[in-house]
PDB file of N, CA and C in Angstrom:
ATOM      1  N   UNK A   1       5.489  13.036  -7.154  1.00  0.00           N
ATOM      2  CA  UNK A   1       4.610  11.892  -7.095  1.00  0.00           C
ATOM      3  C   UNK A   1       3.199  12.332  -6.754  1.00  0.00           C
ATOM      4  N   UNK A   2       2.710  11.701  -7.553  1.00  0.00           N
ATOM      5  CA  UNK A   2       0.669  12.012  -6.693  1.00  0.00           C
ATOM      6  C   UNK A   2       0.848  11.221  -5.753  1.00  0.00           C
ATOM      7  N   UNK A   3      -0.652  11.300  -5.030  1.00  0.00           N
ATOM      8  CA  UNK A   3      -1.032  10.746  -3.758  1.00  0.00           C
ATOM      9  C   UNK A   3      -1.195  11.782  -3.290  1.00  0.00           C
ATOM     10  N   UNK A   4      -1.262  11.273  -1.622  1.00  0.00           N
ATOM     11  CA  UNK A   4      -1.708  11.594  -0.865  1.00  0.00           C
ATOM     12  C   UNK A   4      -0.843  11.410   0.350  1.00  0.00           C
ATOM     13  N   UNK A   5      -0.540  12.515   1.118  1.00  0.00           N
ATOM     14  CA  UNK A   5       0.824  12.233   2.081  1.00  0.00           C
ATOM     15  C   UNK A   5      -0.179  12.117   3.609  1.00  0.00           C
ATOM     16  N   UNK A   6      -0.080  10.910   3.991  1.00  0.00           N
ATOM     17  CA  UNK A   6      -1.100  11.015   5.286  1.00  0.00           C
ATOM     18  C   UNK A   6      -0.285  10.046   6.309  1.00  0.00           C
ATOM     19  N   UNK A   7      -0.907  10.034   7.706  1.00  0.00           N
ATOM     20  CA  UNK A   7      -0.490   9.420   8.584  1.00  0.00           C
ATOM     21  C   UNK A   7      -0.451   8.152   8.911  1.00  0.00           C
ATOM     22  N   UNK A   8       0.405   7.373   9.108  1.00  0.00           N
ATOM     23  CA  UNK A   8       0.050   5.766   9.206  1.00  0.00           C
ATOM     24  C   UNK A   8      -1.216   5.361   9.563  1.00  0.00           C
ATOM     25  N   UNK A   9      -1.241   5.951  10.032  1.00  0.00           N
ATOM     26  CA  UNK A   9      -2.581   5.321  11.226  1.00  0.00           C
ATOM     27  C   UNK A   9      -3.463   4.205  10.781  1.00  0.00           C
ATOM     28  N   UNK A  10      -3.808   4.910   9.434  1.00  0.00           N
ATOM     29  CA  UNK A  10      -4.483   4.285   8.296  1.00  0.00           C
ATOM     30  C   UNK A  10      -4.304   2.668   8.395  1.00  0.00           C
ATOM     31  N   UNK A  11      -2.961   2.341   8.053  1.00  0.00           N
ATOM     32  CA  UNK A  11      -2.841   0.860   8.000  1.00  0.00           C
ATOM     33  C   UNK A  11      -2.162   0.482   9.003  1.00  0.00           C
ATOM     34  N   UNK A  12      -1.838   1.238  10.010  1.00  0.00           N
ATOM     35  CA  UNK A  12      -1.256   0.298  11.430  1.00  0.00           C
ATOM     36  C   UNK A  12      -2.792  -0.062  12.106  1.00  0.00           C
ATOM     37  N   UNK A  13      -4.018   0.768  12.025  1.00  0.00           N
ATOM     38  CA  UNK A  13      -5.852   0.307  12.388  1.00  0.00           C
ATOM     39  C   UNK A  13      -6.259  -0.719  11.727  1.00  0.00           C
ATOM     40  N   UNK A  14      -5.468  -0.934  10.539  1.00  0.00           N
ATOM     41  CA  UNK A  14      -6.412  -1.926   9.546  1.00  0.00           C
ATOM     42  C   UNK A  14      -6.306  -3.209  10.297  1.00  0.00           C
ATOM     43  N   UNK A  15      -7.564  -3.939   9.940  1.00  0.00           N
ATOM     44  CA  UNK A  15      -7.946  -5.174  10.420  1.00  0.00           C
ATOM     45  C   UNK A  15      -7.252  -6.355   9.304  1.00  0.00           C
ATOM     46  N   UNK A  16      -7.412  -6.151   8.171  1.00  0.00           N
ATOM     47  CA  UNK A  16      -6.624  -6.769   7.480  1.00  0.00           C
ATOM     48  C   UNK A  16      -5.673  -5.818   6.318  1.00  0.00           C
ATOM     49  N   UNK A  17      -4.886  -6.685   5.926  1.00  0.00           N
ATOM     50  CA  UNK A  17      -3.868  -5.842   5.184  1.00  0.00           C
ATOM     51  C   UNK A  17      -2.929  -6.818   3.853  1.00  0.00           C
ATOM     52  N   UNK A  18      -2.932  -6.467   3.216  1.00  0.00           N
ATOM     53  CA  UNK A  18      -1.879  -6.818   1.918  1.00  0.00           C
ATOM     54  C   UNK A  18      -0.115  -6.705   2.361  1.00  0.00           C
ATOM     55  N   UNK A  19       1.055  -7.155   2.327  1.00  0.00           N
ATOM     56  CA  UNK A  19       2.583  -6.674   2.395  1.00  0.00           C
ATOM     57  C   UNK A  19       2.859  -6.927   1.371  1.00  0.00           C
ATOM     58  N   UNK A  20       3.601  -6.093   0.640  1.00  0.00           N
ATOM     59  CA  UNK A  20       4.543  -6.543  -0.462  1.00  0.00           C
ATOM     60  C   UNK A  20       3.462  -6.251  -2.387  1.00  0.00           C
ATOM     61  N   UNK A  21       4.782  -6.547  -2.467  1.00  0.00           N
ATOM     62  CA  UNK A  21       4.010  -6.370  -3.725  1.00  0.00           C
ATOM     63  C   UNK A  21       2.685  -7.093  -4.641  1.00  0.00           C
ATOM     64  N   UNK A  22       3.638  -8.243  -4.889  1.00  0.00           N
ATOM     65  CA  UNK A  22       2.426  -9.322  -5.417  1.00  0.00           C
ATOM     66  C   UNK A  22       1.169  -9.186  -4.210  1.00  0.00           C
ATOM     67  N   UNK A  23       1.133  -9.801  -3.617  1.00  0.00           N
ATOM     68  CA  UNK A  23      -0.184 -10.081  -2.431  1.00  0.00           C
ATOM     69  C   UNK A  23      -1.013  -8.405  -2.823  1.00  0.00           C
ATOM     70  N   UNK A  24      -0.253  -7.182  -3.117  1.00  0.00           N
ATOM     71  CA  UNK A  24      -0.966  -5.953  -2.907  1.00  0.00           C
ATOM     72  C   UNK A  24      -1.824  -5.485  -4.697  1.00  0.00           C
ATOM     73  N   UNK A  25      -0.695  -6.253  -5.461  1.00  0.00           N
ATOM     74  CA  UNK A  25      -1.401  -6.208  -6.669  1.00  0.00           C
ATOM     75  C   UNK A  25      -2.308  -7.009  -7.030  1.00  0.00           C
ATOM     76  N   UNK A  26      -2.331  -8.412  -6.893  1.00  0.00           N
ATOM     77  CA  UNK A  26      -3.362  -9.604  -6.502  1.00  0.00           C
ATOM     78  C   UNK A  26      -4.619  -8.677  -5.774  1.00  0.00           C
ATOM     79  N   UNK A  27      -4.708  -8.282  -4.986  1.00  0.00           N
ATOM     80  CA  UNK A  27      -5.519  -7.549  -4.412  1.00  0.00           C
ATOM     81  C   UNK A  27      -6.459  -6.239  -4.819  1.00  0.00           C
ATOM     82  N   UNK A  28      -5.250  -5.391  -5.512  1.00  0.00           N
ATOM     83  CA  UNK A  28      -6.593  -4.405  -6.363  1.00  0.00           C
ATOM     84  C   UNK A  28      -7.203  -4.931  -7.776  1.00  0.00           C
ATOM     85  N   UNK A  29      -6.377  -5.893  -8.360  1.00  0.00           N
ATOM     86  CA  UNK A  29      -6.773  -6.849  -9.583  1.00  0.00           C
ATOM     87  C   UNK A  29      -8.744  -7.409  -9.018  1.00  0.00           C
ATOM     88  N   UNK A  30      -8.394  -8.315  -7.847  1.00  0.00           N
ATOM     89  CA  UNK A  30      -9.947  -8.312  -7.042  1.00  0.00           C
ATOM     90  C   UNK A  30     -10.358  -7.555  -6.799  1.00  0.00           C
ATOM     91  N   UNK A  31     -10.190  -6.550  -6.261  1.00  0.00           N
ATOM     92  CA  UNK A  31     -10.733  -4.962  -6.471  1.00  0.00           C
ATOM     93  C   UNK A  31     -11.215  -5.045  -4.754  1.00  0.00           C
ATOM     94  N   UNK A  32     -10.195  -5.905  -4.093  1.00  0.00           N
ATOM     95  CA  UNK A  32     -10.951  -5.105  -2.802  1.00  0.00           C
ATOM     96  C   UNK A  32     -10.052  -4.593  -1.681  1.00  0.00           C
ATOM     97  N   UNK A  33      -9.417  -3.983  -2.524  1.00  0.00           N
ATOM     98  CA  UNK A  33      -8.522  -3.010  -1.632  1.00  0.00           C
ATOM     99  C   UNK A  33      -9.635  -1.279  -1.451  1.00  0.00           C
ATOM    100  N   UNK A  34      -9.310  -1.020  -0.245  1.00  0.00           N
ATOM    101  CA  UNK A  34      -9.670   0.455  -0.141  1.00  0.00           C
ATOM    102  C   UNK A  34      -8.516   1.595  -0.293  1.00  0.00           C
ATOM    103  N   UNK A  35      -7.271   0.857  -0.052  1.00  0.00           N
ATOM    104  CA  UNK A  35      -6.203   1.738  -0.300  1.00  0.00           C
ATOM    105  C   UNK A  35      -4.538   1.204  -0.586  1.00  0.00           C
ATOM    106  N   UNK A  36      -3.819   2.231  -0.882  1.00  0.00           N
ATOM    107  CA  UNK A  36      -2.749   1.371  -1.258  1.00  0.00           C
ATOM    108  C   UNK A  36      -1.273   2.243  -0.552  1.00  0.00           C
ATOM    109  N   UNK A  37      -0.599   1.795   0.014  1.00  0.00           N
ATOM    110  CA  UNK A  37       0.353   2.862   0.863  1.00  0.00           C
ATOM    111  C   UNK A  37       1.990   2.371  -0.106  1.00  0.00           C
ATOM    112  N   UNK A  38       2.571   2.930  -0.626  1.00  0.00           N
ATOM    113  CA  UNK A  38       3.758   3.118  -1.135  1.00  0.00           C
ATOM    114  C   UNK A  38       4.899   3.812  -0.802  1.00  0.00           C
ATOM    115  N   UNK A  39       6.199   3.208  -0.073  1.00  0.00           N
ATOM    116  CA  UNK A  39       7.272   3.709   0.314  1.00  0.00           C
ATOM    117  C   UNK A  39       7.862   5.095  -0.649  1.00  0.00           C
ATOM    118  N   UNK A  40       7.939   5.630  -0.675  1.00  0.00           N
ATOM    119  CA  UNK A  40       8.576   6.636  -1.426  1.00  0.00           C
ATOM    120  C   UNK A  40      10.120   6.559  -1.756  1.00  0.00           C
ATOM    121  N   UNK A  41      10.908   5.973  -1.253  1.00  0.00           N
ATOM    122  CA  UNK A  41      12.361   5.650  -1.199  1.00  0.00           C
ATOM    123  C   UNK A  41      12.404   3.732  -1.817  1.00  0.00           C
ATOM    124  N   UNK A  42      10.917   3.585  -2.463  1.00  0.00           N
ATOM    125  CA  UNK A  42      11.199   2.130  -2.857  1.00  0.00           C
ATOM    126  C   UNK A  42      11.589   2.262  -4.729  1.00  0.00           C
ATOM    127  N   UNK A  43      12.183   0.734  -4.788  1.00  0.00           N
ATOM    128  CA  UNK A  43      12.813   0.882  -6.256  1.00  0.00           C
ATOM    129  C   UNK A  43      11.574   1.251  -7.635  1.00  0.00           C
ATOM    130  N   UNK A  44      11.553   2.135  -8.336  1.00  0.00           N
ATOM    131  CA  UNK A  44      10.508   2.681  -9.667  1.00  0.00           C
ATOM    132  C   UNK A  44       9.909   1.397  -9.717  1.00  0.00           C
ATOM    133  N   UNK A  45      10.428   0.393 -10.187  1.00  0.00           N
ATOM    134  CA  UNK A  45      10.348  -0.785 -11.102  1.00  0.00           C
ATOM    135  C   UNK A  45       9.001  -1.992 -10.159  1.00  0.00           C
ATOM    136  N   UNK A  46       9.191  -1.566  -8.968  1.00  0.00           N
ATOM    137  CA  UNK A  46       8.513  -2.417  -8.328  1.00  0.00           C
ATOM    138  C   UNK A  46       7.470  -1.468  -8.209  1.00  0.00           C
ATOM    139  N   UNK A  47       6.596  -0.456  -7.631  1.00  0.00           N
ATOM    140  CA  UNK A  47       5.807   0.145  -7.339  1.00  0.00           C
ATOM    141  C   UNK A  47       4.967   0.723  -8.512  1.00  0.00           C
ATOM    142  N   UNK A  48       5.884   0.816  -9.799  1.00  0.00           N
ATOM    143  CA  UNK A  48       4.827   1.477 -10.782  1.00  0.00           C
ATOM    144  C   UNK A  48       3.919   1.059 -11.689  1.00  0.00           C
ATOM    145  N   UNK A  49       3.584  -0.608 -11.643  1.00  0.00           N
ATOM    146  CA  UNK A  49       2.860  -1.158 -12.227  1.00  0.00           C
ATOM    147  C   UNK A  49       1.710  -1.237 -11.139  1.00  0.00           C
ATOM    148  N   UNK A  50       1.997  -0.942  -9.573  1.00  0.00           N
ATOM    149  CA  UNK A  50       0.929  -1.291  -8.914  1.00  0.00           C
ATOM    150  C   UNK A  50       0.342   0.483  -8.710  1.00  0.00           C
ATOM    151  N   UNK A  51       1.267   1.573  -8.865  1.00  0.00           N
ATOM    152  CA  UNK A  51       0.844   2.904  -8.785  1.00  0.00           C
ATOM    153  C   UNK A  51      -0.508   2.887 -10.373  1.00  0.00           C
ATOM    154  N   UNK A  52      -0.338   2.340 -11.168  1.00  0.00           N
ATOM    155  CA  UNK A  52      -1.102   2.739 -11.989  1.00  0.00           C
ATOM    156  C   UNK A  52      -1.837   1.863 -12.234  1.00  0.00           C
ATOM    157  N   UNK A  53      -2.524   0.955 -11.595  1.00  0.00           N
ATOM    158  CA  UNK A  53      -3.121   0.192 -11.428  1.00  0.00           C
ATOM    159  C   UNK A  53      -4.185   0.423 -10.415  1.00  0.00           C
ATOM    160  N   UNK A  54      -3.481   1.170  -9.426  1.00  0.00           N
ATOM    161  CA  UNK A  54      -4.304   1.433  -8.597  1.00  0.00           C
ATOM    162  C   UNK A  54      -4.713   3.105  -9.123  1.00  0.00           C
ATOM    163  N   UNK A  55      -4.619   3.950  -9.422  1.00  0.00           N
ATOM    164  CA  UNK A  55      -4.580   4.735 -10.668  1.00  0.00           C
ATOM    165  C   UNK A  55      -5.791   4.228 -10.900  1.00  0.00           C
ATOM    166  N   UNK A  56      -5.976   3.455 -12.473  1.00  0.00           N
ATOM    167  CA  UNK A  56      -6.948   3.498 -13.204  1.00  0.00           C
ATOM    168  C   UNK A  56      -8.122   2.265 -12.410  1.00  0.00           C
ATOM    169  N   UNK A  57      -8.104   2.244 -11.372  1.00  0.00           N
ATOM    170  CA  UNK A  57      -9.191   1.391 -10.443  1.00  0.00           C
ATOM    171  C   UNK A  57      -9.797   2.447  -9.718  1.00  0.00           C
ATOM    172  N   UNK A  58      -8.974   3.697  -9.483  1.00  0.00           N
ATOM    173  CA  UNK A  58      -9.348   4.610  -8.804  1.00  0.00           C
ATOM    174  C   UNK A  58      -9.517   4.741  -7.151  1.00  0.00           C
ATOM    175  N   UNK A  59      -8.751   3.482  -6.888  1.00  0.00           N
ATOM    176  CA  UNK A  59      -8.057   3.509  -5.606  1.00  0.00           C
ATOM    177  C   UNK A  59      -7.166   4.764  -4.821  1.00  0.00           C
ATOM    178  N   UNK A  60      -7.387   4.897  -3.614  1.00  0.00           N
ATOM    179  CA  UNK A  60      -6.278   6.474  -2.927  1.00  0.00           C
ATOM    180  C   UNK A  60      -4.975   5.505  -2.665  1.00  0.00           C
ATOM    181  N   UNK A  61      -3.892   6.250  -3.340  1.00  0.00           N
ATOM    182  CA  UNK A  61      -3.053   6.097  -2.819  1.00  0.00           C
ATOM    183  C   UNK A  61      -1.721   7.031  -2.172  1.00  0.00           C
ATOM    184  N   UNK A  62      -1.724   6.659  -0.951  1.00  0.00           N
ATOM    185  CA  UNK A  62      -0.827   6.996   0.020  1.00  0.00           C
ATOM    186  C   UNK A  62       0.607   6.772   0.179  1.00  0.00           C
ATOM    187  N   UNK A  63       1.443   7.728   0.211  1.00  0.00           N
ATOM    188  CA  UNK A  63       2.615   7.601   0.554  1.00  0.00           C
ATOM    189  C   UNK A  63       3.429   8.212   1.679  1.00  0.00           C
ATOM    190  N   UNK A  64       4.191   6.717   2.108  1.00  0.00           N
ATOM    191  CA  UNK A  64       5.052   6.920   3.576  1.00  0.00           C
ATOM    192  C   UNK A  64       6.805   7.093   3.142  1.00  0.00           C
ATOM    193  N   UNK A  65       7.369   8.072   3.605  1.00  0.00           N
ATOM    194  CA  UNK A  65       8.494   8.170   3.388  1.00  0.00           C
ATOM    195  C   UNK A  65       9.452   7.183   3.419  1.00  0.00           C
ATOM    196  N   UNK A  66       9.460   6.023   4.186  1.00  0.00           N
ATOM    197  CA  UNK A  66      10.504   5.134   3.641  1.00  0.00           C
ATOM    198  C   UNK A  66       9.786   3.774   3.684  1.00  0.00           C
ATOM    199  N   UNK A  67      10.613   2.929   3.150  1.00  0.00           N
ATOM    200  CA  UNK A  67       9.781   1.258   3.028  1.00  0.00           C
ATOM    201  C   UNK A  67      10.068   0.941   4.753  1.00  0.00           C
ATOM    202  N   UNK A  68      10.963   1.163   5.354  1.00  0.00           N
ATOM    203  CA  UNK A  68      11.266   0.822   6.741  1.00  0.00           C
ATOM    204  C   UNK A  68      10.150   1.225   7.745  1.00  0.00           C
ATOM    205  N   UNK A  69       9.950   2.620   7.717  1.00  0.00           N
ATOM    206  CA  UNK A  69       8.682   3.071   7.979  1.00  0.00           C
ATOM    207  C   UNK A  69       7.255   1.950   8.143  1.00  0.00           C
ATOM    208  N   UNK A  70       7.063   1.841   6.373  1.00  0.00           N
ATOM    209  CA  UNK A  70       5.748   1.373   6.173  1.00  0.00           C
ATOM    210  C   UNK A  70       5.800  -0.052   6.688  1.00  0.00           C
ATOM    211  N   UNK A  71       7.158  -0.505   6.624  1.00  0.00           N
ATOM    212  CA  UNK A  71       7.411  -2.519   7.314  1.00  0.00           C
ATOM    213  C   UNK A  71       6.923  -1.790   9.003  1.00  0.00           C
ATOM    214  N   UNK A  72       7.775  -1.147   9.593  1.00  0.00           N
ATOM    215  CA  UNK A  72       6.869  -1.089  10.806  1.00  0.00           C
ATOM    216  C   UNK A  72       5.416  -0.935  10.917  1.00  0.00           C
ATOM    217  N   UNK A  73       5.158   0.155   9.994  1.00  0.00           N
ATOM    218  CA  UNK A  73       3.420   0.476  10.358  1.00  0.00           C
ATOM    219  C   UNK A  73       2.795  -1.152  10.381  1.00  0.00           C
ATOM    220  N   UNK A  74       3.313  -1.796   9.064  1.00  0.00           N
ATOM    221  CA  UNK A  74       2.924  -2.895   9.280  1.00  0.00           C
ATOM    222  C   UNK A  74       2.844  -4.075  10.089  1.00  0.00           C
ATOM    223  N   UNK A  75       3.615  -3.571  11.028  1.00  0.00           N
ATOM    224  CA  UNK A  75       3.928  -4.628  12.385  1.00  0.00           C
ATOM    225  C   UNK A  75       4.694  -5.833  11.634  1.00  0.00           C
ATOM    226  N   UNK A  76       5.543  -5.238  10.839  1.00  0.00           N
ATOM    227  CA  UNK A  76       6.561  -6.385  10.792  1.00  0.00           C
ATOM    228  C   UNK A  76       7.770  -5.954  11.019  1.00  0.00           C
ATOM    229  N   UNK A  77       8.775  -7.253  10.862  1.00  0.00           N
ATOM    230  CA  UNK A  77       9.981  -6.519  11.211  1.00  0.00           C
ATOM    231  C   UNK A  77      11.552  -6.382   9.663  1.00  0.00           C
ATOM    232  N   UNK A  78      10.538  -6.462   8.584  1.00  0.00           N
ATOM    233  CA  UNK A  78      11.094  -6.304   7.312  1.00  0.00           C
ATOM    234  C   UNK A  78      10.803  -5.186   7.330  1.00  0.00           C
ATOM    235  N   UNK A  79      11.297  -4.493   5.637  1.00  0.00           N
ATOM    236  CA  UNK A  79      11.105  -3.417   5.268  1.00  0.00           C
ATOM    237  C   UNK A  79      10.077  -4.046   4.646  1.00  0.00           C
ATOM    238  N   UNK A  80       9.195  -3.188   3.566  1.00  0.00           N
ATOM    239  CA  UNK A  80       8.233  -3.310   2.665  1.00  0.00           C
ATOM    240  C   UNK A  80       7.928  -1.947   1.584  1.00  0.00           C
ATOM    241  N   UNK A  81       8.228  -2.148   0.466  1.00  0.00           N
ATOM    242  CA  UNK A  81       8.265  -1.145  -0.294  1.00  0.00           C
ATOM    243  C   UNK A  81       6.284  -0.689  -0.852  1.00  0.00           C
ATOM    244  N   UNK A  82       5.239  -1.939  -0.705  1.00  0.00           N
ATOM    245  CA  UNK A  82       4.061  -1.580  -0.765  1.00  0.00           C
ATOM    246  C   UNK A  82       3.313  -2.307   0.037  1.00  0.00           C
ATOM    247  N   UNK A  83       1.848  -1.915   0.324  1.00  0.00           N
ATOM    248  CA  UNK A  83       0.929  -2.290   1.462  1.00  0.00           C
ATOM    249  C   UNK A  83      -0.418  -1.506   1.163  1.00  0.00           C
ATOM    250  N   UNK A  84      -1.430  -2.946   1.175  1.00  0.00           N
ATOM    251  CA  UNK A  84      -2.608  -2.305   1.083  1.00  0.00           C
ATOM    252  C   UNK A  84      -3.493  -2.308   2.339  1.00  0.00           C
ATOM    253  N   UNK A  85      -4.835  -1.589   2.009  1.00  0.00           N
ATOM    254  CA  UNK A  85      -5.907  -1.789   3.353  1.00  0.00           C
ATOM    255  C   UNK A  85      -6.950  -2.651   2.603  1.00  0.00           C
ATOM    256  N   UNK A  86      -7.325  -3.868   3.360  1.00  0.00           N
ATOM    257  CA  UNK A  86      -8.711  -4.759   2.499  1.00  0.00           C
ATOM    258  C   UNK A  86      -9.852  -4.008   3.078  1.00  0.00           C
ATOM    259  N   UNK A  87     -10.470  -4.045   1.958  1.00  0.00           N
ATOM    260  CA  UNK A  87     -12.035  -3.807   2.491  1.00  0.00           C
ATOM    261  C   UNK A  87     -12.554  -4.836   3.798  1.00  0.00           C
ATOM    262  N   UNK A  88     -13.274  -4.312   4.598  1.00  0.00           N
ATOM    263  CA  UNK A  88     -13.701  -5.161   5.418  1.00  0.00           C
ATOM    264  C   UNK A  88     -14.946  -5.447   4.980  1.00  0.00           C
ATOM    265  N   UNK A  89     -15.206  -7.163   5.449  1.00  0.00           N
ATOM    266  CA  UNK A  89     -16.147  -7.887   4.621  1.00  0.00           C
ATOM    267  C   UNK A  89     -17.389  -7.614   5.727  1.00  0.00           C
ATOM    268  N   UNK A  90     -18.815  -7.945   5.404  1.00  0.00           N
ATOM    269  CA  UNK A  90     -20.044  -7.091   6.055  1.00  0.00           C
ATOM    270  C   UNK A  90     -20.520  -8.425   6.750  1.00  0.00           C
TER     271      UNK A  90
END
């Protein structure tokens, strides 16, 4: 897989955030995501329309070893197979 293998930190700091799929693709479609974090153990079918999407927007995207993982980083108590970071507004 491309990406970028980095530390939560990233989106457990974020001030706001995307869960899930739709809400995360809705989001680089507006183009104001700064990043996009993807479970690595989540199903092809769900993640690869938003991997190449965020791809040809030229968004970084990051991957966390499991969706369980990234549902915690997210301070929830689901799993979550994707998750973005919003730009913060000025």
């Amino acid at each position: 897989m491309e990406g970028k293998s980095m530390s939560l930190d990233i989106i457990k700091e974020a001030k706001k955030r995307t869960i899930g799929t739709k809400q995360t693709k809705k989001a680089l479609e507006k183009g104001v995501l700064t990043g996009v974090f993807i479970a690595m153990d989540a199903e092809r079918r769900l993640i690869k329309p938003v991997m190449a999407a965020a791809k040809e927007l030229g968004i970084p995207v990051y991957y966390v070893e499991t969706i369980k993982k990234l549902g915690a980083a997210c301070e929830i108590e689901v799993d979550t197979a994707i998750a973005g970071v919003l730009k913060e507004e000025k």
